[in-house]
Protein backbone atom coordinates (compact mmCIF):
# COMPACT_ATOMS: atom_id res chain seq x y z
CA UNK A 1 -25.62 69.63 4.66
CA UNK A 2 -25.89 69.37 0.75
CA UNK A 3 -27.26 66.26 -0.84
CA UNK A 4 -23.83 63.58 -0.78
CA UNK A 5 -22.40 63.61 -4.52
CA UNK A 6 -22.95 60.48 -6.27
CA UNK A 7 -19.44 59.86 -6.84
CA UNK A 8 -20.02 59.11 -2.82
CA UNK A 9 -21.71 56.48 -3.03
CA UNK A 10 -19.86 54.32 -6.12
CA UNK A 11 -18.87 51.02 -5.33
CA UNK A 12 -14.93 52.14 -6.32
CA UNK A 13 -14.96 53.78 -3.24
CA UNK A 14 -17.20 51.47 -1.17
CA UNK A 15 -14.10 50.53 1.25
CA UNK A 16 -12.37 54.16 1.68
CA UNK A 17 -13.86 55.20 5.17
CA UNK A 18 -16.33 58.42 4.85
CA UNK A 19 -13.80 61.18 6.17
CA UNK A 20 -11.51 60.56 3.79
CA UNK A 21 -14.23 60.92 0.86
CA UNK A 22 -15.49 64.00 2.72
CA UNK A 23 -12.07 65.17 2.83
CA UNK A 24 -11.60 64.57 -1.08
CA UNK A 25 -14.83 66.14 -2.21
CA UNK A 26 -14.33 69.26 -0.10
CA UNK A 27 -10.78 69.19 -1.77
CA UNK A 28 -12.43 68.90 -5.11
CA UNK A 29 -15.24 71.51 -4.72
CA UNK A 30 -13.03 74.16 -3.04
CA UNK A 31 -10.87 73.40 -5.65
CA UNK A 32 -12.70 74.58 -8.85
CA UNK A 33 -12.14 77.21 -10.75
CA UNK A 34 -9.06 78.46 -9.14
CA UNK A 35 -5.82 79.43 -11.06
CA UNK A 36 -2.46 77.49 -10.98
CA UNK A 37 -1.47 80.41 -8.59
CA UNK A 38 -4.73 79.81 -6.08
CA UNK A 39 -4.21 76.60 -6.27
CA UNK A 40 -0.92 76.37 -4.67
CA UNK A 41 -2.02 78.63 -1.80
CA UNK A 42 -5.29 76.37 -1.39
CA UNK A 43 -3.18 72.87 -1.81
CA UNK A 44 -1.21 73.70 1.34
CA UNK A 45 -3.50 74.63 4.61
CA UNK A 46 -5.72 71.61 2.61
CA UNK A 47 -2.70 68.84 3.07
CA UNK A 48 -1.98 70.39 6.49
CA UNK A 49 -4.79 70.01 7.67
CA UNK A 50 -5.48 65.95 6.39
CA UNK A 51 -2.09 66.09 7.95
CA UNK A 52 -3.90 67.76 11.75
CA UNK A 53 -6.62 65.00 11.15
CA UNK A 54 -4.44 61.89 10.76
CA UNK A 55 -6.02 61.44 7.30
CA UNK A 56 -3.40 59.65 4.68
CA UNK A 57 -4.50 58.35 1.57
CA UNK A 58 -2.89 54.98 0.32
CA UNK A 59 -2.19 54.92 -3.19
CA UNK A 60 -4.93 52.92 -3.91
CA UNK A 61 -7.43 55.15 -2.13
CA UNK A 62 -6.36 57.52 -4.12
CA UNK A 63 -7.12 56.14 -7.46
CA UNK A 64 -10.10 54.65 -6.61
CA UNK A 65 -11.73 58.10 -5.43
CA UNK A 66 -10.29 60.06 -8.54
CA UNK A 67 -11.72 57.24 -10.54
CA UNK A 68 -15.64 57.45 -9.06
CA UNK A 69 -15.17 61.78 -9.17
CA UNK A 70 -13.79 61.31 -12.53
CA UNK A 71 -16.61 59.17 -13.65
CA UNK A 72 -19.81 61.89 -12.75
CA UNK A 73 -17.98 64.72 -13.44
CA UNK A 74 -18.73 67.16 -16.59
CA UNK A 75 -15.65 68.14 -19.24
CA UNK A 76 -15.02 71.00 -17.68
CA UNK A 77 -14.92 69.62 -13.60
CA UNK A 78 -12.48 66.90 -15.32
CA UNK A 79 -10.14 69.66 -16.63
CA UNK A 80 -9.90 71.46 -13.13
CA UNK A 81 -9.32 67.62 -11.32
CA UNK A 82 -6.24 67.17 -13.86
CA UNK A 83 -5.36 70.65 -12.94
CA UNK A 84 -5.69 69.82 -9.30
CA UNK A 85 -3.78 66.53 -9.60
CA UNK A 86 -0.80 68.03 -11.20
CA UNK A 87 -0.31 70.19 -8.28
CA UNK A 88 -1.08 67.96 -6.04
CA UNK A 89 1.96 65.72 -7.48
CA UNK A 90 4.30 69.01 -7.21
């Protein structure tokens, strides 16, 4: 297992239980670098399967975890989360 990312272990997301935040930083890492294209076909199984795991994401769990990846991530890793969030909003 890879060293946790520090965005892990922020206080933002002290109170979102640790499958979820596993869930979001696979979604994340899995997530970069692919094309509007890939990232429709990757968006999909990746809801489905929260879906399969009974993970849902309250609105505030939401913003708090895309605030604390937000904050430790480099210019280019916050391109590719706005990227992500648009089609995640689709």
């Amino acid at each position: 297992m890879d060293a946790e990312p520090a965005w892990m272990s922020d206080s933002l997301v002290k109170d979102i239980p640790r499958k979820k935040l596993e869930f979001l930083g696979q979604m994340f890492a899995e997530g970069q670098g692919k094309s509007q294209k890939e990232m429709m076909a990757f968006m999909m199984p990746m809801m489905k399967k929260a879906k399969q795991e009974n993970l849902t994401f309250t609105p505030q769990e939401m913003s708090a975890a895309i605030a604390a990846i937000k904050k430790y991530s480099s210019t280019d890793e916050l391109k590719q989360i706005d990227k992500i969030l648009a089609k995640a909003k689709q």
